[in-house]
PDB file of N, CA and C in Angstrom:
ATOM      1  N   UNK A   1      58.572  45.496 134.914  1.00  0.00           N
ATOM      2  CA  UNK A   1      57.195  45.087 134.756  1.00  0.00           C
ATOM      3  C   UNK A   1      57.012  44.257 133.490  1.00  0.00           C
ATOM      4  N   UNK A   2      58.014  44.506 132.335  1.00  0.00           N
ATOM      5  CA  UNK A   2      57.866  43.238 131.706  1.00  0.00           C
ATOM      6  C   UNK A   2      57.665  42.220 131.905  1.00  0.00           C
ATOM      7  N   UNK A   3      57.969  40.914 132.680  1.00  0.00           N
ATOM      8  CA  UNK A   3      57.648  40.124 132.739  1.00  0.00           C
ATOM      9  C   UNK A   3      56.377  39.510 133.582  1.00  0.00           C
ATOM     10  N   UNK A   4      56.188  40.203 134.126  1.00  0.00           N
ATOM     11  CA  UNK A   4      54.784  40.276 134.900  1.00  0.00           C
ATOM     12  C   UNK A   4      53.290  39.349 134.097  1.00  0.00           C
ATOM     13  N   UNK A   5      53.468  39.636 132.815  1.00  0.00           N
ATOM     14  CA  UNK A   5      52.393  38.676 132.209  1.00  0.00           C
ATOM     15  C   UNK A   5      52.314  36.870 132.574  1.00  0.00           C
ATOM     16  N   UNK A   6      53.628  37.175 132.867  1.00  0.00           N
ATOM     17  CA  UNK A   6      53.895  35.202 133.171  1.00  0.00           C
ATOM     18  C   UNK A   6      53.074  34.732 133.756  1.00  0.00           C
ATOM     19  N   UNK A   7      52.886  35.216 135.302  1.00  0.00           N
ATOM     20  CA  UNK A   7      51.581  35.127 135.992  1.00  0.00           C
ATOM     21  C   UNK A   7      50.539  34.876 135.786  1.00  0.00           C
ATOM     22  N   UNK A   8      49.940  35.639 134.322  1.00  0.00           N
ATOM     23  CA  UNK A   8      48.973  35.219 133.983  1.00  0.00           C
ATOM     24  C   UNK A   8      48.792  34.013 133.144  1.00  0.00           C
ATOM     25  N   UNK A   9      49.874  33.270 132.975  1.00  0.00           N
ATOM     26  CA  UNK A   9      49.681  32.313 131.741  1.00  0.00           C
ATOM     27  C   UNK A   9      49.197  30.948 132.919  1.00  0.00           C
ATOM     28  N   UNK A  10      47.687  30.868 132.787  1.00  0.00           N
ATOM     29  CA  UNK A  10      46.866  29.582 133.666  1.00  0.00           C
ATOM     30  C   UNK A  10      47.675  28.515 133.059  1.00  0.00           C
ATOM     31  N   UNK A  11      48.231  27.491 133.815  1.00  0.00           N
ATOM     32  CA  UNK A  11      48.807  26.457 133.433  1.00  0.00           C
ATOM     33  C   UNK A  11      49.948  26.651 132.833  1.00  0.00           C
ATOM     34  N   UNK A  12      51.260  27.124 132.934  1.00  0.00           N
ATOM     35  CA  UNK A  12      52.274  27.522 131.512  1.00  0.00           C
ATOM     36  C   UNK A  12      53.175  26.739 132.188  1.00  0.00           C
ATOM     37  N   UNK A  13      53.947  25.580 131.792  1.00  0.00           N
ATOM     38  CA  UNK A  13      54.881  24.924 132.300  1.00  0.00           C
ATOM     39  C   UNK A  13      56.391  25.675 132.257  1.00  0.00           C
ATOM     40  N   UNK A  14      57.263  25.483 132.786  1.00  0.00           N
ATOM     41  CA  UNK A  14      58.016  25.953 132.893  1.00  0.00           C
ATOM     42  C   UNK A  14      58.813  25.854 131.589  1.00  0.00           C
ATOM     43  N   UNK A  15      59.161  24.534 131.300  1.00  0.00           N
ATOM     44  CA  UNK A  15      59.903  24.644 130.391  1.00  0.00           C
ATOM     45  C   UNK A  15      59.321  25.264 128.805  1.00  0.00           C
ATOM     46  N   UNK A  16      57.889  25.151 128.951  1.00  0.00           N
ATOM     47  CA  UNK A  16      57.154  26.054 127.849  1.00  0.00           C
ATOM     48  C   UNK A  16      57.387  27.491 127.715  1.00  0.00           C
ATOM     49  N   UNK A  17      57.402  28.083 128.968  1.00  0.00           N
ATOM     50  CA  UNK A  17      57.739  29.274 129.214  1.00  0.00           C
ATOM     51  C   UNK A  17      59.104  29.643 128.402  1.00  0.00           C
ATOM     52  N   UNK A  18      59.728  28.627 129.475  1.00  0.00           N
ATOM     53  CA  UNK A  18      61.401  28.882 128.962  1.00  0.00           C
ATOM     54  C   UNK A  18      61.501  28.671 127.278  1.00  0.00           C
ATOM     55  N   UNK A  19      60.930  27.472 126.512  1.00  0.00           N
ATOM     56  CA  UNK A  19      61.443  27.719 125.107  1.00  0.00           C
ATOM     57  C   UNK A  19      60.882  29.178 124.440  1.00  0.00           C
ATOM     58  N   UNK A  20      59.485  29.588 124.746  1.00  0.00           N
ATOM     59  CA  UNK A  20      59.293  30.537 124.762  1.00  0.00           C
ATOM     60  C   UNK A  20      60.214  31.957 124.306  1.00  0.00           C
ATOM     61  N   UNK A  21      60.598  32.151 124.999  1.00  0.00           N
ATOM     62  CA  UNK A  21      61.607  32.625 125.532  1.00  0.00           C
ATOM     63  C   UNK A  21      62.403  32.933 124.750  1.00  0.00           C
ATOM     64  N   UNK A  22      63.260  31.416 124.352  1.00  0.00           N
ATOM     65  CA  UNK A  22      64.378  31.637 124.197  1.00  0.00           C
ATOM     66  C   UNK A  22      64.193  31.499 122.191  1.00  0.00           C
ATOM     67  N   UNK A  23      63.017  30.553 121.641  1.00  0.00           N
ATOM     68  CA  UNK A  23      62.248  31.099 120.488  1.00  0.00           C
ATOM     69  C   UNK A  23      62.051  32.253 119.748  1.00  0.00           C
ATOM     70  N   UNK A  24      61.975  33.237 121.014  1.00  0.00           N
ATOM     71  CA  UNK A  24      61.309  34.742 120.975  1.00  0.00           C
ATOM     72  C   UNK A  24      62.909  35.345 120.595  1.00  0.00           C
ATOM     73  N   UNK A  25      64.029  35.109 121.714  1.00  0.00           N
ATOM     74  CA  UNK A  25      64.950  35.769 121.776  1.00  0.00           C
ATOM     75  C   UNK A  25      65.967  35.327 120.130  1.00  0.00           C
ATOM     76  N   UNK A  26      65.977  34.177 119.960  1.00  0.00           N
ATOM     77  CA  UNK A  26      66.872  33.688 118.411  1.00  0.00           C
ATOM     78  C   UNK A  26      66.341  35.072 117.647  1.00  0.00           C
ATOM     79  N   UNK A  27      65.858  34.872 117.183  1.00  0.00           N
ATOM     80  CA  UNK A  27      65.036  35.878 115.669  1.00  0.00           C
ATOM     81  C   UNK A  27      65.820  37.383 116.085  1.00  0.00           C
ATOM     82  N   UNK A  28      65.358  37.700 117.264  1.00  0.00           N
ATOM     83  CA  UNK A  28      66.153  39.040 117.244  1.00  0.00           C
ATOM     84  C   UNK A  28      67.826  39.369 117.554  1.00  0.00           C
ATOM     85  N   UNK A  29      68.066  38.114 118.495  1.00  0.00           N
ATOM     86  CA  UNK A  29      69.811  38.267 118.237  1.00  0.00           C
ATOM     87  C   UNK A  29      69.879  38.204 116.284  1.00  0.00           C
ATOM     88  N   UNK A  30      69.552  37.073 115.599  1.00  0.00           N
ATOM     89  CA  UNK A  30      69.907  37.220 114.657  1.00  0.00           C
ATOM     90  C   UNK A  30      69.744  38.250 113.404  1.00  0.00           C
ATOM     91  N   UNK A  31      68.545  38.960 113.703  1.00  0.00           N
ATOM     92  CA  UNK A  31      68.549  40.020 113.446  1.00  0.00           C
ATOM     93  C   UNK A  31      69.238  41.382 113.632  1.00  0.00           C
ATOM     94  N   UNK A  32      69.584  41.256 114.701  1.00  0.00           N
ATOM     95  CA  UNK A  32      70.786  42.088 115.131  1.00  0.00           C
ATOM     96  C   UNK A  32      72.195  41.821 114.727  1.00  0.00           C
ATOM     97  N   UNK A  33      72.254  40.905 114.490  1.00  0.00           N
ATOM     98  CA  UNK A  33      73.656  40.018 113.802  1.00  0.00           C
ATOM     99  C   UNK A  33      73.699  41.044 112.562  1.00  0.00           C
ATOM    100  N   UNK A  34      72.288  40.302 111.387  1.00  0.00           N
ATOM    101  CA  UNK A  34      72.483  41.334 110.399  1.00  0.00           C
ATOM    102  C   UNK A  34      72.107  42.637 110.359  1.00  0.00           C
ATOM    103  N   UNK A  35      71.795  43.222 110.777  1.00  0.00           N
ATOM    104  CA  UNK A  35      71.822  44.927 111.456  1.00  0.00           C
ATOM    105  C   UNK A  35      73.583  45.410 111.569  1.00  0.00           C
ATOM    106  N   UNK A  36      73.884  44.774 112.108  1.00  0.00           N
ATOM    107  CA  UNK A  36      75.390  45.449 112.544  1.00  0.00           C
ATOM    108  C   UNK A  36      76.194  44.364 111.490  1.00  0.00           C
ATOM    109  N   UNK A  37      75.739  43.892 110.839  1.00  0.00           N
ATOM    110  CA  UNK A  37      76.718  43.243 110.105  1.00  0.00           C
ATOM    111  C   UNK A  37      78.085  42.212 110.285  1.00  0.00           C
ATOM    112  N   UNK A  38      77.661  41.609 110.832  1.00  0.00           N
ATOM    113  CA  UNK A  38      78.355  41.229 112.320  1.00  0.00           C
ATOM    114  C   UNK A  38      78.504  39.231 111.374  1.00  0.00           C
ATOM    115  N   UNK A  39      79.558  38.999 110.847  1.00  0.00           N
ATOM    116  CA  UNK A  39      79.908  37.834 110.460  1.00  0.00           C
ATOM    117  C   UNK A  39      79.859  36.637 110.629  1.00  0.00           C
ATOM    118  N   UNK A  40      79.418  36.436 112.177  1.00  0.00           N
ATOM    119  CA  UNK A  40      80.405  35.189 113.142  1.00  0.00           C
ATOM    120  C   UNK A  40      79.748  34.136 112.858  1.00  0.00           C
ATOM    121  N   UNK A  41      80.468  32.460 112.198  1.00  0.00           N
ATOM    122  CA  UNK A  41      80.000  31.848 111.819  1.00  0.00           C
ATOM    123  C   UNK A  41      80.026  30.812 112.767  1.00  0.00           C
ATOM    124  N   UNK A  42      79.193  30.084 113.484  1.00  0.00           N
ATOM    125  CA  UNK A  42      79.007  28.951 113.829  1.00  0.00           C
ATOM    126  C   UNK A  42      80.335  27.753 113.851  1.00  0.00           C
ATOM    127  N   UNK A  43      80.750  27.610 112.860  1.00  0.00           N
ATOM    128  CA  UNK A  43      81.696  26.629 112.350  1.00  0.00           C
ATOM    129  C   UNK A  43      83.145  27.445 113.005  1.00  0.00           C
ATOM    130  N   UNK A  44      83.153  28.613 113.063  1.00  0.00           N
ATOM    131  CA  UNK A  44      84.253  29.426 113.597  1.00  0.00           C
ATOM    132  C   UNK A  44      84.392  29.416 114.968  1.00  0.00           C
ATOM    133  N   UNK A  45      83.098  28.881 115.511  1.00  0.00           N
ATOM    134  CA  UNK A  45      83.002  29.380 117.031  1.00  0.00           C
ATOM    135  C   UNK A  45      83.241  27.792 117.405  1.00  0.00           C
ATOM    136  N   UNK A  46      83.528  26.778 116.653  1.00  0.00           N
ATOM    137  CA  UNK A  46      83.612  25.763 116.983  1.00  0.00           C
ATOM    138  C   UNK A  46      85.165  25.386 116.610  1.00  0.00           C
ATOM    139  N   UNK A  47      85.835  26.324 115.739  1.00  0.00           N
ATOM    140  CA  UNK A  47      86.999  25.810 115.570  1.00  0.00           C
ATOM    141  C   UNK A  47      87.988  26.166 116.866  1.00  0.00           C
ATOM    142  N   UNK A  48      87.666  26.865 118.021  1.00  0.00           N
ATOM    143  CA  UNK A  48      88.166  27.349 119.342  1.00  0.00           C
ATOM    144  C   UNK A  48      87.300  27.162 120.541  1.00  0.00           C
ATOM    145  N   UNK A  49      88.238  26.158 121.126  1.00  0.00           N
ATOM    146  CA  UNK A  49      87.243  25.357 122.148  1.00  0.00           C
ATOM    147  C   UNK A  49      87.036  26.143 123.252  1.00  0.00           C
ATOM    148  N   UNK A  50      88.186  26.861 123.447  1.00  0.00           N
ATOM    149  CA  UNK A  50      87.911  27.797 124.772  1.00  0.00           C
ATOM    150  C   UNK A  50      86.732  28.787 124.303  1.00  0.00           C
ATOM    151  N   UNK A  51      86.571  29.385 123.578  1.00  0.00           N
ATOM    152  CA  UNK A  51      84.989  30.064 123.112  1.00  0.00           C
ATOM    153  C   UNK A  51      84.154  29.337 123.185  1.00  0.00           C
ATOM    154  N   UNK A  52      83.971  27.944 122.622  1.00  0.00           N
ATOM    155  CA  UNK A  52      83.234  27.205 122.269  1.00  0.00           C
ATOM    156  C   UNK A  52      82.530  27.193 123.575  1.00  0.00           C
ATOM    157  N   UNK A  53      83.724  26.321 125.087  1.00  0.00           N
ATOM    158  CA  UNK A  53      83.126  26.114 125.919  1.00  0.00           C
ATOM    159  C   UNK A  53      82.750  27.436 127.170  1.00  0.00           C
ATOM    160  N   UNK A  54      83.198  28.555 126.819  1.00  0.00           N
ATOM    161  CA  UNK A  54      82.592  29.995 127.423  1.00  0.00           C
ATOM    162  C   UNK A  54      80.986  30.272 126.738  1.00  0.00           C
ATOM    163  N   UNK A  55      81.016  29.940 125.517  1.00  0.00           N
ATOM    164  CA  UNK A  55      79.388  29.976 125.032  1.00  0.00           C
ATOM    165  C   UNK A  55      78.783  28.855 126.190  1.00  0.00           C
ATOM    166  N   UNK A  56      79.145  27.914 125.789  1.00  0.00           N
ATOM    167  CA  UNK A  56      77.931  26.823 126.843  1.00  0.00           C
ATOM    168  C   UNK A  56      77.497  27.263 128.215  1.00  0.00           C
ATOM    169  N   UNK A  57      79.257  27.472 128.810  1.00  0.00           N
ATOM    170  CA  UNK A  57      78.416  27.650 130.073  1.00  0.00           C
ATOM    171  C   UNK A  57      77.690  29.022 130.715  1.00  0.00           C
ATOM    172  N   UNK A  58      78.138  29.681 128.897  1.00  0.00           N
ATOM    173  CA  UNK A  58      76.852  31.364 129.484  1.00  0.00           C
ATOM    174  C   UNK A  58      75.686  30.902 129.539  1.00  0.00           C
ATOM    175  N   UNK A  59      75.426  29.886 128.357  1.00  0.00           N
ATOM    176  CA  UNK A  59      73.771  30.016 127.999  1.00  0.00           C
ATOM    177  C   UNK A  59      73.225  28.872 129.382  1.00  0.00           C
ATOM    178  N   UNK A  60      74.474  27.999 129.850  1.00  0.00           N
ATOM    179  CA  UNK A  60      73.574  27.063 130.455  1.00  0.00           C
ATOM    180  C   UNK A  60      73.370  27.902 132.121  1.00  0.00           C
ATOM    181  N   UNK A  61      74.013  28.983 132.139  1.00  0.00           N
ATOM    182  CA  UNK A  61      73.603  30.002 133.478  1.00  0.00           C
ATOM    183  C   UNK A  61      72.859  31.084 132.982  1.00  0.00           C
ATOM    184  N   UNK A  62      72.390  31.479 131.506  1.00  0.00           N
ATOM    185  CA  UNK A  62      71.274  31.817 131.219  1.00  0.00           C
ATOM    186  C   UNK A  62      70.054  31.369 131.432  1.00  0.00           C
ATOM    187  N   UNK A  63      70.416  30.184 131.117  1.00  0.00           N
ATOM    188  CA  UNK A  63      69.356  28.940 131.093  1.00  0.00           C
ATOM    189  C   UNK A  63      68.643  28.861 132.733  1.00  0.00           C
ATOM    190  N   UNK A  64      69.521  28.831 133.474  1.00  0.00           N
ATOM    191  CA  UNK A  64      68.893  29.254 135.296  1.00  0.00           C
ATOM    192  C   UNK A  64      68.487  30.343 135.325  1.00  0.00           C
ATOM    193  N   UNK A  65      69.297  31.563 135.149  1.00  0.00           N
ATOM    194  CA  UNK A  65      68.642  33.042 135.798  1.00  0.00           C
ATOM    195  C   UNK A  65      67.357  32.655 134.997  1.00  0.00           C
ATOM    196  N   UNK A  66      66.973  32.692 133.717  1.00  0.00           N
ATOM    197  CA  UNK A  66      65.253  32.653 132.880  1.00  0.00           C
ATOM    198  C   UNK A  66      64.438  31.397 133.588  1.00  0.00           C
ATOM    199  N   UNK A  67      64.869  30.689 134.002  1.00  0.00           N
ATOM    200  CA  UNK A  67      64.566  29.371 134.794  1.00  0.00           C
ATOM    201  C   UNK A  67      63.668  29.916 136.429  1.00  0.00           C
ATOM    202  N   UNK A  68      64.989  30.330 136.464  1.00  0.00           N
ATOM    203  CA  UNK A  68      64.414  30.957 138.329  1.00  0.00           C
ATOM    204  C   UNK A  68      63.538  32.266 138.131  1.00  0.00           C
ATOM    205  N   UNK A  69      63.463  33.069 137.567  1.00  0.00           N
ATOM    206  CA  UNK A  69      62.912  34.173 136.900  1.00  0.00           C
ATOM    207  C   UNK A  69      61.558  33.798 136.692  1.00  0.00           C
ATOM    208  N   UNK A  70      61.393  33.071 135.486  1.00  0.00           N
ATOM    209  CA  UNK A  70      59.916  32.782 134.978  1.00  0.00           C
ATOM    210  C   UNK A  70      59.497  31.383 136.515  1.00  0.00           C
ATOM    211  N   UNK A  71      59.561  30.913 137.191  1.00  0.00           N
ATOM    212  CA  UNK A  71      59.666  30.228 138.258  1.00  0.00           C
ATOM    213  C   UNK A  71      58.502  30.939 139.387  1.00  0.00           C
ATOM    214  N   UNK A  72      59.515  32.118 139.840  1.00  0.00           N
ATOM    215  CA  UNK A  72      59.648  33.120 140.373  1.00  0.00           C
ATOM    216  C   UNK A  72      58.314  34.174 140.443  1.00  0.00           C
ATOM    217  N   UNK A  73      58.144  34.085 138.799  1.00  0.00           N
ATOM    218  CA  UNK A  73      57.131  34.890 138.883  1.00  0.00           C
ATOM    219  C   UNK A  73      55.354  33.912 138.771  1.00  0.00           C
ATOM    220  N   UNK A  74      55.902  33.044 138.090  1.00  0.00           N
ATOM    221  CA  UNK A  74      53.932  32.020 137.981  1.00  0.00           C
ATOM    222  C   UNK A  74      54.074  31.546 139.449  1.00  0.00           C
ATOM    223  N   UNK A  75      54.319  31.831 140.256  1.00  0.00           N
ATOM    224  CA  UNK A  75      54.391  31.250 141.166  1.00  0.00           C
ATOM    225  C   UNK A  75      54.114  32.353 142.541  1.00  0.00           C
ATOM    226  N   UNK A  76      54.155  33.660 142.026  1.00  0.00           N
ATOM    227  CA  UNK A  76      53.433  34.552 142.852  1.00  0.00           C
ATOM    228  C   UNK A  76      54.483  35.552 143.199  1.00  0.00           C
ATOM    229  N   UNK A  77      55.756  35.570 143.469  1.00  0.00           N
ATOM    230  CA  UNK A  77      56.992  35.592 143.985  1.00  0.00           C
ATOM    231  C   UNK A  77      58.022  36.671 143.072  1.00  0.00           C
ATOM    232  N   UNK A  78      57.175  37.781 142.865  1.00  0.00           N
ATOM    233  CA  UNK A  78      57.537  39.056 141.885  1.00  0.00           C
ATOM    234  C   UNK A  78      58.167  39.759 142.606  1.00  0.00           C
ATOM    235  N   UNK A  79      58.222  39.556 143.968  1.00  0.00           N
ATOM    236  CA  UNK A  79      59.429  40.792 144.663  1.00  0.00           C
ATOM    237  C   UNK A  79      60.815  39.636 144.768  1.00  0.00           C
ATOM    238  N   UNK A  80      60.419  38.746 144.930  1.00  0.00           N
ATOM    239  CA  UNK A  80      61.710  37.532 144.831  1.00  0.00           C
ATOM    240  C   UNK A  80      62.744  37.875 143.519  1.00  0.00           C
ATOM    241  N   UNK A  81      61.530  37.842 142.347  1.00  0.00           N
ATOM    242  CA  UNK A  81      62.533  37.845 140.959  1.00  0.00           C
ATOM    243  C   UNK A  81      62.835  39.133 141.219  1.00  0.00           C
ATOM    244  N   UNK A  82      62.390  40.620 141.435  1.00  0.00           N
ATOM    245  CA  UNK A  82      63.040  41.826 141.304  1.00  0.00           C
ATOM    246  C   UNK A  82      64.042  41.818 141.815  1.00  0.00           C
ATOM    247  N   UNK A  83      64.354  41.212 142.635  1.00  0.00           N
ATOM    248  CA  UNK A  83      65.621  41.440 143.774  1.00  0.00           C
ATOM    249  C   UNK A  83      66.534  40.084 143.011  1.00  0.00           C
ATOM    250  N   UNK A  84      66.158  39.217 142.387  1.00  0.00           N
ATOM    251  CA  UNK A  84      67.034  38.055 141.420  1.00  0.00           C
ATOM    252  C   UNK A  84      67.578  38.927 140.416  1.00  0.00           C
ATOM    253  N   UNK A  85      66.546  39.305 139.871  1.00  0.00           N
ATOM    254  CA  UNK A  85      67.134  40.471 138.408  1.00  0.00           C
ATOM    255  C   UNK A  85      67.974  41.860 139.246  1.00  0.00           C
ATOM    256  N   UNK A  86      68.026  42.324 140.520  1.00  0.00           N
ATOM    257  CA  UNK A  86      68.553  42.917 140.995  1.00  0.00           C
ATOM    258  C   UNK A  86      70.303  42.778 141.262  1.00  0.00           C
ATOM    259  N   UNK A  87      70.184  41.349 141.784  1.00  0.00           N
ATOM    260  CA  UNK A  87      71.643  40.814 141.974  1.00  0.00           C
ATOM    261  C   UNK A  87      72.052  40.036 140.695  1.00  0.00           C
ATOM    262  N   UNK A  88      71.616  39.989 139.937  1.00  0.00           N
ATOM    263  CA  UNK A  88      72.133  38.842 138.688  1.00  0.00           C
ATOM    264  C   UNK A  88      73.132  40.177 138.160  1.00  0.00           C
ATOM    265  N   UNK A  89      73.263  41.533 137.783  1.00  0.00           N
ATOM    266  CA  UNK A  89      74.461  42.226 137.258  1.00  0.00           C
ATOM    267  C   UNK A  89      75.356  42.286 138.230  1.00  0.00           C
ATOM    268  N   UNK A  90      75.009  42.364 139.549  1.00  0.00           N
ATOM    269  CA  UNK A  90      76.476  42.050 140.727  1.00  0.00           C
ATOM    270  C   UNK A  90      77.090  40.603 140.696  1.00  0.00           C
ATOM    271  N   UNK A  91      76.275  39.498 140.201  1.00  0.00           N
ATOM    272  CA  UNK A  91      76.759  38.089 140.058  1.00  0.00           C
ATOM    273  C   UNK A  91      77.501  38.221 138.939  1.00  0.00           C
ATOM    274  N   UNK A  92      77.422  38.874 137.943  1.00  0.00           N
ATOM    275  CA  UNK A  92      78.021  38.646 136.662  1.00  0.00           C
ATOM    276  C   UNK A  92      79.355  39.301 136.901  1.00  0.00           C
ATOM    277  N   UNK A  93      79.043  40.260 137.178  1.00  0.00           N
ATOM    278  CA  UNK A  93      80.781  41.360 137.464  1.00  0.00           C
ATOM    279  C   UNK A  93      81.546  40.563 138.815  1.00  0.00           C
ATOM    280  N   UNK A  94      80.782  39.911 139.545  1.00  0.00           N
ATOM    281  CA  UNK A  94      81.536  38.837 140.503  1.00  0.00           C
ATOM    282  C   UNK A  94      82.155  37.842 139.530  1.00  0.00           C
ATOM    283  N   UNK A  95      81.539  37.074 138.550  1.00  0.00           N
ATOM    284  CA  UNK A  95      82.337  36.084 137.937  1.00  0.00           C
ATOM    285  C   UNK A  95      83.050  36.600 137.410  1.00  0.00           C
ATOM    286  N   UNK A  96      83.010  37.874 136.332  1.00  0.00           N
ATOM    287  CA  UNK A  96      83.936  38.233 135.300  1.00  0.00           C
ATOM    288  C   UNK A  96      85.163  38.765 136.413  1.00  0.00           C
ATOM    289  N   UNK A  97      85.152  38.882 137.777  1.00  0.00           N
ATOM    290  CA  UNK A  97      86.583  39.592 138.376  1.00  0.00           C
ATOM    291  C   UNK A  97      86.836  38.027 138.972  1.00  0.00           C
ATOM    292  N   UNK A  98      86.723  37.117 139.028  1.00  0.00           N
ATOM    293  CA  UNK A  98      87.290  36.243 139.372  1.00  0.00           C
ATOM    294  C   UNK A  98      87.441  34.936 138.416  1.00  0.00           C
ATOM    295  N   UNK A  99      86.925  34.976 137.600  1.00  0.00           N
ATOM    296  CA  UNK A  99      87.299  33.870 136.531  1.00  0.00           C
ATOM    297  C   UNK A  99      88.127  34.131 135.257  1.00  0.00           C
ATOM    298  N   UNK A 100      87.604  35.935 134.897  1.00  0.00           N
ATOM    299  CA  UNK A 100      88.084  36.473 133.947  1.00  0.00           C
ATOM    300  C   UNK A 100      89.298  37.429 134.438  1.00  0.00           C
ATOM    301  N   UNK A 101      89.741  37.705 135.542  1.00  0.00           N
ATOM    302  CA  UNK A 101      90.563  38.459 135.823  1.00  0.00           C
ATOM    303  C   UNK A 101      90.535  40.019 136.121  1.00  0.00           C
ATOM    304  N   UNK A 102      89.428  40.314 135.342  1.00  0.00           N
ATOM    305  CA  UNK A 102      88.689  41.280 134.834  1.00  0.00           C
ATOM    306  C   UNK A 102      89.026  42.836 136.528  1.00  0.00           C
ATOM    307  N   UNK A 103      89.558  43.969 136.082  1.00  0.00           N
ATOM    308  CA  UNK A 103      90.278  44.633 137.168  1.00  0.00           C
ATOM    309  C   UNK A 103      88.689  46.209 136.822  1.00  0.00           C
ATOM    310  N   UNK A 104      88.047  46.005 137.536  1.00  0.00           N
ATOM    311  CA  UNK A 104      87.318  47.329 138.270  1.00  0.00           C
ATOM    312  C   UNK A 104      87.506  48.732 138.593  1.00  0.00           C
ATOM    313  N   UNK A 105      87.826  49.598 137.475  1.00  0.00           N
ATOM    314  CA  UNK A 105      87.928  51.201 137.370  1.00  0.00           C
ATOM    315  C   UNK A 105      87.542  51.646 139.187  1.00  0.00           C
ATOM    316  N   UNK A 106      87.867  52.666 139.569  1.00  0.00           N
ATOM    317  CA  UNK A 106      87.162  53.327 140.317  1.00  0.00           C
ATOM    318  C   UNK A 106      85.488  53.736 140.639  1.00  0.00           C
ATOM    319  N   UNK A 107      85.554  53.921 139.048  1.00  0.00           N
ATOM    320  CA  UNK A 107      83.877  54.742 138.848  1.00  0.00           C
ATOM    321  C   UNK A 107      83.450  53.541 139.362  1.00  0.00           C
ATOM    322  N   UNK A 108      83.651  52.440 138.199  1.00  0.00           N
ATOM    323  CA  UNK A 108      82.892  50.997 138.189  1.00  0.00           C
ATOM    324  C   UNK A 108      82.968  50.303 139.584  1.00  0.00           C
ATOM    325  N   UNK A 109      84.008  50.461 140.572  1.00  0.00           N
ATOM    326  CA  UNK A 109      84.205  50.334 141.925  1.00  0.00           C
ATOM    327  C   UNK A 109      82.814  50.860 142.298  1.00  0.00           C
ATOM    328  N   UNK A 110      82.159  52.092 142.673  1.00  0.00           N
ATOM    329  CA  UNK A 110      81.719  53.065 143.208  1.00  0.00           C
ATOM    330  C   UNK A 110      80.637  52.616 142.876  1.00  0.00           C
ATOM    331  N   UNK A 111      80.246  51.948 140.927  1.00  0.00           N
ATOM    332  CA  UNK A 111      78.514  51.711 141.274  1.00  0.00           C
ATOM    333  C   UNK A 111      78.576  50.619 141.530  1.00  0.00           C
ATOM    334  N   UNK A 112      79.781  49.501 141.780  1.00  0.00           N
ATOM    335  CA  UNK A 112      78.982  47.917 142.012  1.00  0.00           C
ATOM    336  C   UNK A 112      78.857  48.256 143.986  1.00  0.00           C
ATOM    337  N   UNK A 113      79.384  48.784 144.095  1.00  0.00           N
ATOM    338  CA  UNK A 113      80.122  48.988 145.557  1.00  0.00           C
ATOM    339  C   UNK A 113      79.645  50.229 146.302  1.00  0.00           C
ATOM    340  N   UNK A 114      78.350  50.868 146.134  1.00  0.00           N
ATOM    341  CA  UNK A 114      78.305  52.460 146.665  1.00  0.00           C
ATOM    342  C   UNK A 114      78.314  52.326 147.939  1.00  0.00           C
ATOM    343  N   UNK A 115      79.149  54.040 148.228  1.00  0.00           N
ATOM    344  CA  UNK A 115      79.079  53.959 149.773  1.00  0.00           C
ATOM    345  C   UNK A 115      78.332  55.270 149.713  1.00  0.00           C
ATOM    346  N   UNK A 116      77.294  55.539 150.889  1.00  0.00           N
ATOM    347  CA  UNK A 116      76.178  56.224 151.541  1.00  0.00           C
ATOM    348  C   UNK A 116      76.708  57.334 152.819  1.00  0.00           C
ATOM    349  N   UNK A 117      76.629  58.444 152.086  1.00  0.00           N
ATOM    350  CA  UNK A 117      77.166  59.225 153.187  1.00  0.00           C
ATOM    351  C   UNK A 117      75.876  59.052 154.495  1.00  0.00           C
ATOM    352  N   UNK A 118      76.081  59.147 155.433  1.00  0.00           N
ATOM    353  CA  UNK A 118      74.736  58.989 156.506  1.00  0.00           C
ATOM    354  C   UNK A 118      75.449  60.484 157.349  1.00  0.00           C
TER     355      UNK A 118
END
């Protein structure tokens, strides 16, 4: 139900929405940076391109799910995004087992995958 206010914003363009957003979200990653004390410098994340280019293309498929999301919802279409925000953690564990290699415990089998006794 968080996002539900979107709806109400009369006139909110999308991409207003979206900087919004992503305005809102800087301040507290970086705050959390210094909370945990957490080093990582910019200039470091650029001296390794394979990081470099795994950052881009998270944020630029961040950049869609918040895209289709805020979309989704000024637009009337709140059972659409629940079920978007529903499958976006099965999309992610889909990429990470096929791009990242990434091998699926049992348990972790069982919740992407439940089976239903009937």
């Amino acid at each position: 139900m968080g996002g539900l206010f979107y709806q109400y914003l009369s006139g909110g363009e999308l991409v207003y929405l979206l900087m919004y957003r992503v305005c809102c979200s800087i301040p507290l990653l970086l705050g959390a940076q210094l909370l945990l004390r957490r080093r990582t410098l910019f200039r470091d994340l650029l001296k390794d391109k394979k990081s470099f280019t795994s950052c881009i293309i998270a944020g630029l498929l961040m950049i869609i799910f918040w895209s289709s999301f805020i979309y989704a919802l000024t637009n009337h279409q709140v059972l659409d995004a629940s079920l978007g925000y529903f499958i976006n953690p099965l999309f992610v564990i889909l990429l990470g087992c096929v791009f990242l290699k990434e091998k699926l415990s049992l348990f972790q089998m069982i919740a992407v995958f439940p089976v239903h006794a009937v």
